[in-house]
N, C-alpha and C. Protein backbone atom coordinates (compact mmCIF):
# COMPACT_ATOMS: atom_id res chain seq x y z
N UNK A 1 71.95 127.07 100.71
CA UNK A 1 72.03 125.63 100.57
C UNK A 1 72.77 125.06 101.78
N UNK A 2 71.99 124.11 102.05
CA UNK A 2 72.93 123.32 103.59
C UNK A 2 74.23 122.63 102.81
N UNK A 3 75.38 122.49 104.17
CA UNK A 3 76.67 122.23 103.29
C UNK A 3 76.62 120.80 103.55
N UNK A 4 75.65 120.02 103.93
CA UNK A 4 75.18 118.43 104.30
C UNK A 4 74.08 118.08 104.22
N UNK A 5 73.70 117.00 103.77
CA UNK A 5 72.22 116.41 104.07
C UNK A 5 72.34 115.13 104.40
N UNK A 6 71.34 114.45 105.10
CA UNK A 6 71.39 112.93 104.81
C UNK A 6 70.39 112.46 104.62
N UNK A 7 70.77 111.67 103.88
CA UNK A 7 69.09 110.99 103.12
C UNK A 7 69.03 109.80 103.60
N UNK A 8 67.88 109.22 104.27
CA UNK A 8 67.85 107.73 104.81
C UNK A 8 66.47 107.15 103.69
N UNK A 9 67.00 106.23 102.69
CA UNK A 9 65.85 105.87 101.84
C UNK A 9 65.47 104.85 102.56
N UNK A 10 64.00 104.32 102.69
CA UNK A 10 63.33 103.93 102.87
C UNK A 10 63.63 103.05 104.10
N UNK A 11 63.70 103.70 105.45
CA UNK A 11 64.15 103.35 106.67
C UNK A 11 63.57 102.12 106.68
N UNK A 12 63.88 101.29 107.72
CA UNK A 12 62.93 100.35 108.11
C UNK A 12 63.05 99.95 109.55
N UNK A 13 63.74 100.93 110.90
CA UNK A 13 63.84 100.65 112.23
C UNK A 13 63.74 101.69 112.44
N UNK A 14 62.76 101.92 112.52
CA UNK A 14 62.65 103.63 113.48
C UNK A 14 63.76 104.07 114.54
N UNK A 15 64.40 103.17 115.31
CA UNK A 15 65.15 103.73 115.80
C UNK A 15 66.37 103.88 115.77
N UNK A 16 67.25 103.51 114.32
CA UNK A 16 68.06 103.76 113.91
C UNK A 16 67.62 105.10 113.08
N UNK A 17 67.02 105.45 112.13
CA UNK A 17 66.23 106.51 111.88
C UNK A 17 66.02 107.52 113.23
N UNK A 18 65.71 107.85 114.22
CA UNK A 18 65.53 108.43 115.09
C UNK A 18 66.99 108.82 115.75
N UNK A 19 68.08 108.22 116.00
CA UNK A 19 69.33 107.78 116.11
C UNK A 19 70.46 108.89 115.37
N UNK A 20 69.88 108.79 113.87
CA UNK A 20 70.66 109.10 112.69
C UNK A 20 69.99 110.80 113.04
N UNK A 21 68.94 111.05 112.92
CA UNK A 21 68.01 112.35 113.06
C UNK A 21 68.16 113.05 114.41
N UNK A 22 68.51 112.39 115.01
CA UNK A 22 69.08 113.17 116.46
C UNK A 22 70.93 113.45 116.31
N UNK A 23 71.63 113.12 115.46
CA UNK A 23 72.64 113.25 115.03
C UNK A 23 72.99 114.25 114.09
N UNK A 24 71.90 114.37 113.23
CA UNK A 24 71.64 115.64 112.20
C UNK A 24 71.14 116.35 113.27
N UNK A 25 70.78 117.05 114.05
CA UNK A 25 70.44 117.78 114.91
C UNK A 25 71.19 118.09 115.50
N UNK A 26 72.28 117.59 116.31
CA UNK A 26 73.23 117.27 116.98
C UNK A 26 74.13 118.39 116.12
N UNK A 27 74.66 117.70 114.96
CA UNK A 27 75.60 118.12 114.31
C UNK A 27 75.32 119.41 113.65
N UNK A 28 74.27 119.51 113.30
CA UNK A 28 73.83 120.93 111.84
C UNK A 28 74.09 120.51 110.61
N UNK A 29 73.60 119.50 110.42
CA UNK A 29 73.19 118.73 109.75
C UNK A 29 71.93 118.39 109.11
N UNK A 30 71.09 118.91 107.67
CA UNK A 30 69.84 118.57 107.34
C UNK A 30 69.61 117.23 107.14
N UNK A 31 68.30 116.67 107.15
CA UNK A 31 68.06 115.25 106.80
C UNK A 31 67.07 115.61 105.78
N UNK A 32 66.80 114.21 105.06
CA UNK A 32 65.27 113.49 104.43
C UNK A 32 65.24 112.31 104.29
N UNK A 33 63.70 112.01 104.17
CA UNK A 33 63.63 110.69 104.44
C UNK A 33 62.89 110.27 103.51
N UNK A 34 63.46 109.31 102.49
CA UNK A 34 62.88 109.14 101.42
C UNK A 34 61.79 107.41 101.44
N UNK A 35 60.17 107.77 101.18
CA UNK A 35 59.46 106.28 101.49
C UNK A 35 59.85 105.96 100.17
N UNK A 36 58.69 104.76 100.41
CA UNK A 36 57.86 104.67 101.85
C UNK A 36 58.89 104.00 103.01
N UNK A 37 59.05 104.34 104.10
CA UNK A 37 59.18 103.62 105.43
C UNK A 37 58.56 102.68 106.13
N UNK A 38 59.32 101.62 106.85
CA UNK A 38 58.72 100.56 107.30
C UNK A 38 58.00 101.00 108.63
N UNK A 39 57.46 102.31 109.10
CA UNK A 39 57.18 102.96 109.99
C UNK A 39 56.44 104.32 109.42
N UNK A 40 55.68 105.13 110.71
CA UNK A 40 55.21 106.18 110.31
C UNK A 40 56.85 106.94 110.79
N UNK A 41 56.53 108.30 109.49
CA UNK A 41 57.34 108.74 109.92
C UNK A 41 57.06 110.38 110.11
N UNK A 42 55.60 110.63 110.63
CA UNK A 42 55.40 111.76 110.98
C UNK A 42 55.93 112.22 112.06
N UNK A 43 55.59 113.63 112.03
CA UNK A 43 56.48 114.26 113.45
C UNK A 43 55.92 114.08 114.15
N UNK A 44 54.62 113.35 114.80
CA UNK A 44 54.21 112.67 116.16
C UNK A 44 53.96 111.57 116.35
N UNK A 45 54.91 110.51 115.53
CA UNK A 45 55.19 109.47 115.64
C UNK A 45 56.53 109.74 115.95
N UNK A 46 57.54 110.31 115.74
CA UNK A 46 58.88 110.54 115.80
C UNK A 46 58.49 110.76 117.53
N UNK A 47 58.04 111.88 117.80
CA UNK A 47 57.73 112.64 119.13
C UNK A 47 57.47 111.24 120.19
N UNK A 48 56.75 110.54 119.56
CA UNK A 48 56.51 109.54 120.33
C UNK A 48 57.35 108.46 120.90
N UNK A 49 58.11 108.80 119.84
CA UNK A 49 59.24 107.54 119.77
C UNK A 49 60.44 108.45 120.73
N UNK A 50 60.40 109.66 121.03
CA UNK A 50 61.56 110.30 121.83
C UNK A 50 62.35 110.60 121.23
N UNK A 51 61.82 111.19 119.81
CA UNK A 51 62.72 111.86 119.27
C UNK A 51 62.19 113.40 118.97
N UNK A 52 62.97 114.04 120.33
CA UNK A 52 62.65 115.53 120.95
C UNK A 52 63.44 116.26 120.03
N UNK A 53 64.76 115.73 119.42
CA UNK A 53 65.66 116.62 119.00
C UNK A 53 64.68 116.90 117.43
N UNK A 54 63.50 116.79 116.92
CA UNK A 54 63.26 116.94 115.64
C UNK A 54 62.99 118.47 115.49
N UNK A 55 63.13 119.06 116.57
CA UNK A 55 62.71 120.51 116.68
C UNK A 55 63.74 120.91 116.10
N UNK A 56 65.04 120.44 116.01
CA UNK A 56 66.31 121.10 115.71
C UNK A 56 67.05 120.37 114.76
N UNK A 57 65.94 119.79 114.00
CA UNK A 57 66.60 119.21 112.33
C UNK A 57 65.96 120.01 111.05
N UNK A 58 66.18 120.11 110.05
CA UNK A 58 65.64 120.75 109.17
C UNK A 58 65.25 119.18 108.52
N UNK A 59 64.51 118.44 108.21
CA UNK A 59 63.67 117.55 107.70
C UNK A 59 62.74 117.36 106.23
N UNK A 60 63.57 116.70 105.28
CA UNK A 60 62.30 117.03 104.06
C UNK A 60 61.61 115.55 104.40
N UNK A 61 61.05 115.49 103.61
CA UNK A 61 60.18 114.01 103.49
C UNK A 61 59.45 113.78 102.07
N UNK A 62 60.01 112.95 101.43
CA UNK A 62 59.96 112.16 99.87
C UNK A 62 58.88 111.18 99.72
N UNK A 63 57.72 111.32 99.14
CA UNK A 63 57.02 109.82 99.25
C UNK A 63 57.92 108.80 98.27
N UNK A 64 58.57 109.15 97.42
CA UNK A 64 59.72 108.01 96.57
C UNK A 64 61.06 108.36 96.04
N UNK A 65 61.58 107.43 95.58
CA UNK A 65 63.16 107.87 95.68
C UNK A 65 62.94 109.20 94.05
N UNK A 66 61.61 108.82 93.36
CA UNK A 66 61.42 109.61 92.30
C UNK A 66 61.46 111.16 92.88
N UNK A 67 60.44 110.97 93.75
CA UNK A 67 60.12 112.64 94.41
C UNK A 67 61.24 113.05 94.79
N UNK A 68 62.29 112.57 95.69
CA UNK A 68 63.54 112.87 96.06
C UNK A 68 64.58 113.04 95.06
N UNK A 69 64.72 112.52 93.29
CA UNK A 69 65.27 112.88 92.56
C UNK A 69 65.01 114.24 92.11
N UNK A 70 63.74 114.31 92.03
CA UNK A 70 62.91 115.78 91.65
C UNK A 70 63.33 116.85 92.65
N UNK A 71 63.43 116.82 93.66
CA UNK A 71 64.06 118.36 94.38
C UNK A 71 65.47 118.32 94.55
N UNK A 72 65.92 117.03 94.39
CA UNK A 72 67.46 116.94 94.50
C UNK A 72 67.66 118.21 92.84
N UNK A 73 67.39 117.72 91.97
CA UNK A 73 67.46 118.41 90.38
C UNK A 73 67.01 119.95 90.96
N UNK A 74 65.81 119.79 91.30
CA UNK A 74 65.45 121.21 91.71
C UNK A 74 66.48 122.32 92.91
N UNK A 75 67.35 121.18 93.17
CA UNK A 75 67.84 122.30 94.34
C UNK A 75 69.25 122.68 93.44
N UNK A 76 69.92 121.75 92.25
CA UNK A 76 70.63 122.64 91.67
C UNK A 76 71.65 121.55 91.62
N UNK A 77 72.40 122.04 90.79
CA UNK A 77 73.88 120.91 90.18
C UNK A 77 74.66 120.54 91.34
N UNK A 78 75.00 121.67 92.33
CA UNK A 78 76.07 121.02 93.52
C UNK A 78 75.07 120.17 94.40
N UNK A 79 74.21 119.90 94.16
CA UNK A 79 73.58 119.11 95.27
C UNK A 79 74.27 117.11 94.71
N UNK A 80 75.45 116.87 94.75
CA UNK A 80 75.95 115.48 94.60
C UNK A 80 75.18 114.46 95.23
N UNK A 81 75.23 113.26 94.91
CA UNK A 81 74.43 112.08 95.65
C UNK A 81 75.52 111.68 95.94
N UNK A 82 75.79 111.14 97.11
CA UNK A 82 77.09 110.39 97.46
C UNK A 82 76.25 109.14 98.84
N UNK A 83 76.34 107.97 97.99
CA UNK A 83 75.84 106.84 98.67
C UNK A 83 77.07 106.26 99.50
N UNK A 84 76.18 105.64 100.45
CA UNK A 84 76.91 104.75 101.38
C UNK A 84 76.40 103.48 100.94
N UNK A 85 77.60 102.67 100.92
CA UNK A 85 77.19 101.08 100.22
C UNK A 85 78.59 100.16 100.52
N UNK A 86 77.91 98.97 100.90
CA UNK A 86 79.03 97.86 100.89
C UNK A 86 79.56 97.23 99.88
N UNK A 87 78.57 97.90 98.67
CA UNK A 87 79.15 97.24 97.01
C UNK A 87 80.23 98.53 96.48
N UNK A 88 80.30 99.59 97.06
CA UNK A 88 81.15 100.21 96.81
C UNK A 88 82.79 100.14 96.77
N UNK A 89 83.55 100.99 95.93
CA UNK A 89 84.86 100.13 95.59
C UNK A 89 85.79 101.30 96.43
N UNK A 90 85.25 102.71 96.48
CA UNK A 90 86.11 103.51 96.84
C UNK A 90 85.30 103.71 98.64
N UNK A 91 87.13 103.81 99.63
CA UNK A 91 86.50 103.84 100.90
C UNK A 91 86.31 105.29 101.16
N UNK A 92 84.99 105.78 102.44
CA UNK A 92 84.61 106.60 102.10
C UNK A 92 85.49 108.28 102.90
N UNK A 93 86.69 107.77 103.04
CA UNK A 93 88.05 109.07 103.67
C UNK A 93 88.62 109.14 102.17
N UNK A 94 88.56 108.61 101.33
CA UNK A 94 89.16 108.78 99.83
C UNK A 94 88.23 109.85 98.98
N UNK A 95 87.61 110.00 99.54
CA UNK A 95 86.40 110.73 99.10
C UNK A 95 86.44 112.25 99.36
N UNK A 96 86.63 113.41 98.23
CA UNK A 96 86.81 114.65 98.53
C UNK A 96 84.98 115.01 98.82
N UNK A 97 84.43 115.61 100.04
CA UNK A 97 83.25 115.92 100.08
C UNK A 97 82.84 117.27 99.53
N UNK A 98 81.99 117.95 99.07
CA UNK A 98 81.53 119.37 98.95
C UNK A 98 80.40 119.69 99.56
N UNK A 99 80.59 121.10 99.59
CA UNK A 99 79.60 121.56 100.37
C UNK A 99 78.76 121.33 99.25
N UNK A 100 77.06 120.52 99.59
CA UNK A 100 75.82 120.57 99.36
C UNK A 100 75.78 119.03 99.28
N UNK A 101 76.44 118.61 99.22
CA UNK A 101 76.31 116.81 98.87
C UNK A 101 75.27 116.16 100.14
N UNK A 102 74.84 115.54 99.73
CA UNK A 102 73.92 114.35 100.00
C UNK A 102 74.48 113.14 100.46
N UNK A 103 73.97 112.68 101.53
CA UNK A 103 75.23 111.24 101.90
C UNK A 103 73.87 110.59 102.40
N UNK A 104 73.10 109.55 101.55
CA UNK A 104 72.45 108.26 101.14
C UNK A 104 72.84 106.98 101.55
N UNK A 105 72.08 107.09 102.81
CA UNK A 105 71.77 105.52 103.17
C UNK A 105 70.94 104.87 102.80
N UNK A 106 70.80 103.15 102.94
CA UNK A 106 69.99 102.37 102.31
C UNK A 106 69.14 101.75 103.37
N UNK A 107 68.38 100.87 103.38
CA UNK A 107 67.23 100.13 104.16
C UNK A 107 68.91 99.28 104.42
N UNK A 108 68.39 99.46 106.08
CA UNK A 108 68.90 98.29 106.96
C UNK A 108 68.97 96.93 106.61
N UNK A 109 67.90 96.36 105.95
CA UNK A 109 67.67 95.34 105.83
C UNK A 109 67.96 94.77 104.05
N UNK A 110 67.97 95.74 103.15
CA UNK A 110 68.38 95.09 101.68
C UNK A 110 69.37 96.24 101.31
N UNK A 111 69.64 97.46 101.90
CA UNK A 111 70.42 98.68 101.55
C UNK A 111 69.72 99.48 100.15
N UNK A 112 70.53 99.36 99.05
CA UNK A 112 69.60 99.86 97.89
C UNK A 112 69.13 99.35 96.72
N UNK A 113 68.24 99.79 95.80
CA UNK A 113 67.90 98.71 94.19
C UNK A 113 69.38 99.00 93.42
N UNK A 114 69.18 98.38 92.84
CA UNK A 114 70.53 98.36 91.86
C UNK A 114 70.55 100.27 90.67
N UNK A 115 68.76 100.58 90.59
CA UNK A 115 68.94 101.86 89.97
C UNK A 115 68.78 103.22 90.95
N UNK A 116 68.52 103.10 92.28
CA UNK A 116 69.13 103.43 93.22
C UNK A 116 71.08 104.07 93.04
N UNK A 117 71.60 102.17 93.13
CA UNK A 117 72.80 102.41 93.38
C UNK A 117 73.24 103.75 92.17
N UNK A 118 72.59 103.27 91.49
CA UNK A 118 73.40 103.54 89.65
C UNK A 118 73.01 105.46 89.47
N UNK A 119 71.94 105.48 90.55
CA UNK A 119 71.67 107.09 90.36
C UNK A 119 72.82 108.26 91.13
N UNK A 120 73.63 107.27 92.22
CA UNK A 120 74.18 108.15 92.96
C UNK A 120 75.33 108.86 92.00
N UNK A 121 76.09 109.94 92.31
CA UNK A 121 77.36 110.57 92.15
C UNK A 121 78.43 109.84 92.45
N UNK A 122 78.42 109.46 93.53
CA UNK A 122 79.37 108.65 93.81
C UNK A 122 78.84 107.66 94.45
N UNK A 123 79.89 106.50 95.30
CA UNK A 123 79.18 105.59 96.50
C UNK A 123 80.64 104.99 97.09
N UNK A 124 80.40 105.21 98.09
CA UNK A 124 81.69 105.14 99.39
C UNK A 124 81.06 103.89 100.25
N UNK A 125 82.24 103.35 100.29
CA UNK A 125 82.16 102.08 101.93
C UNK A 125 82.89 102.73 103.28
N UNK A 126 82.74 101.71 104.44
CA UNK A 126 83.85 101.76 105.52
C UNK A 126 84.23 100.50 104.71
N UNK A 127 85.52 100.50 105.13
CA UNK A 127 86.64 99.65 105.44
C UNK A 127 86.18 98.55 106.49
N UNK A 128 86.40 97.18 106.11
CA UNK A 128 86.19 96.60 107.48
C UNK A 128 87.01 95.17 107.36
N UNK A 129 86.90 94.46 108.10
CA UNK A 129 87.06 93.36 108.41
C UNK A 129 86.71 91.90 107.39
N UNK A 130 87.44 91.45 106.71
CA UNK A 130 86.59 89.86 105.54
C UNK A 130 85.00 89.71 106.01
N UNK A 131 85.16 89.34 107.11
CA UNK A 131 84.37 88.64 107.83
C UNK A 131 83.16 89.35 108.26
N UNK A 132 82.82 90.52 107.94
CA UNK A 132 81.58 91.47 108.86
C UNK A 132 81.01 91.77 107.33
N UNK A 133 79.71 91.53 107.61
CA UNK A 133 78.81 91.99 106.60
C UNK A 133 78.51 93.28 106.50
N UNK A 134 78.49 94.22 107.66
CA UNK A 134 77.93 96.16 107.31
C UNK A 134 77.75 96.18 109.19
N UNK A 135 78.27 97.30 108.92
CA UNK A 135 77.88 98.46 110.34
C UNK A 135 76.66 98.30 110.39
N UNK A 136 76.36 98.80 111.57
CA UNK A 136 74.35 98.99 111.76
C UNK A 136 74.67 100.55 110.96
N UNK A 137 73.62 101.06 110.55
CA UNK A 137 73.53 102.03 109.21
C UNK A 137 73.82 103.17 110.43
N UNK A 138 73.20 103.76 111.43
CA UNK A 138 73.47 104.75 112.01
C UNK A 138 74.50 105.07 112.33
N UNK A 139 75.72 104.23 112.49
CA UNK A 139 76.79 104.10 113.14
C UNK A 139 77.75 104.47 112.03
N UNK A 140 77.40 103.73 110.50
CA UNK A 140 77.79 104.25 109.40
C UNK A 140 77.77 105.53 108.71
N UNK A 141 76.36 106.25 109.18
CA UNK A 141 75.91 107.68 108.74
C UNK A 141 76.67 108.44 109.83
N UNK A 142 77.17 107.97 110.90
CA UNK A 142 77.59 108.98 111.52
C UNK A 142 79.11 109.06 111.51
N UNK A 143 79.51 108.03 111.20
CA UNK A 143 80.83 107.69 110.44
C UNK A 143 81.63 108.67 109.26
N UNK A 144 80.39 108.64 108.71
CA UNK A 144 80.87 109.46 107.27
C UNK A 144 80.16 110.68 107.10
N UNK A 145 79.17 111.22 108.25
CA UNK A 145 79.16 112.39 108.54
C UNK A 145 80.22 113.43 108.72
N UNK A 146 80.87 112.56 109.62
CA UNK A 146 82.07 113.34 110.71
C UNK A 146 83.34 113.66 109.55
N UNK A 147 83.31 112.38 109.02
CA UNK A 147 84.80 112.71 107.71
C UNK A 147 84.34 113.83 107.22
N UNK A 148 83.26 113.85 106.60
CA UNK A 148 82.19 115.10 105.18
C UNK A 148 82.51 116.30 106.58
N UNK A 149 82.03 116.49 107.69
CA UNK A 149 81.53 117.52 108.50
C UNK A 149 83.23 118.35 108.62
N UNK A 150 84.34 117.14 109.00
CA UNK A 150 85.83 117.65 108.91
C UNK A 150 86.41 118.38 107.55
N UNK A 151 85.62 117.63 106.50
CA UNK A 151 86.42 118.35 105.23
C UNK A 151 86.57 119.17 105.38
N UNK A 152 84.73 120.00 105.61
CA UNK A 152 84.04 120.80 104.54
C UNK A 152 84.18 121.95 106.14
N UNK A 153 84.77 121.96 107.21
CA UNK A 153 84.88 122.70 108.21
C UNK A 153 86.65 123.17 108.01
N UNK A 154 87.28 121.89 107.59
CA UNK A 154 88.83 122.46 107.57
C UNK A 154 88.92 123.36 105.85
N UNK A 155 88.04 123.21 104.92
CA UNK A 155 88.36 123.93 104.31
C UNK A 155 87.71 125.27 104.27
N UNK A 156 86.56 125.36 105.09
CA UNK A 156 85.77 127.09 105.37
C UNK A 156 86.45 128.00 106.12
């Protein structure tokens, strides 16, 4: 079992998606990408888009957040959902990570449905400012990659 995943539901800028997936690559880090997407999101549409690093992501791909509940169950109890959300109450360094958890982003543009929110394990914010509505999402996934990637490295 990978000791990370990230799930980007239903992207809608390919190149924040491409961004986030070159970061899971980067890091050793698995992804999936749960549709539909506001984009293709085959591997030669990715290719096209210059995203070379897909050779060196491990990648599932969900046609709905249903199908993505179904192997999440199938891959076994430690697999946690741990969402990223601005409706969230706890920030996301308060947050003990485990190895196999899932860290769930939302569409750029509406984030998640309300039974979405309600399916996760948990759901973590950044911290920010009164005044700022949300990080651009990649910047956020890689945010709370790095905390999850520090835990789960200082405690192995």
């Amino acid at each position: 079992m990978p000791s990370l995943t990230l799930a980007l539901y239903q992207p809608d800028i390919p190149q924040n998606a491409g961004t986030m997936l070159r970061a899971c690559a980067c890091l050793g880090v698995e992804a999936a990408i749960i549709g539909p997407a506001g984009f293709p999101v085959t591997d030669s549409a990715f290719r096209r888009a210059g995203m070379d690093y897909l050779d060196f992501v491990t990648l599932q791909r969900h046609a709905s957040f249903d199908a993505f509940q179904a192997w999440r169950v199938a891959q076994g109890a430690s697999r946690r959902l741990v969402l990223l959300s601005t409706r969230a109450e706890a920030a996301y360094t308060a947050c003990n990570y485990q190895s196999g958890d899932i860290l769930l982003v939302g569409r750029e543009s509406a984030g998640v449905p309300d039974d979405v929110f309600s399916a996760a394990d948990l759901a973590v914010r950044i911290p920010m400012q009164p005044q700022a509505r949300s990080l651009n999402v990649a910047v956020a996934a890689a945010m709370v990659m790095g905390e999850a990637l520090r835990q789960l490295r200082c405690a192995g």
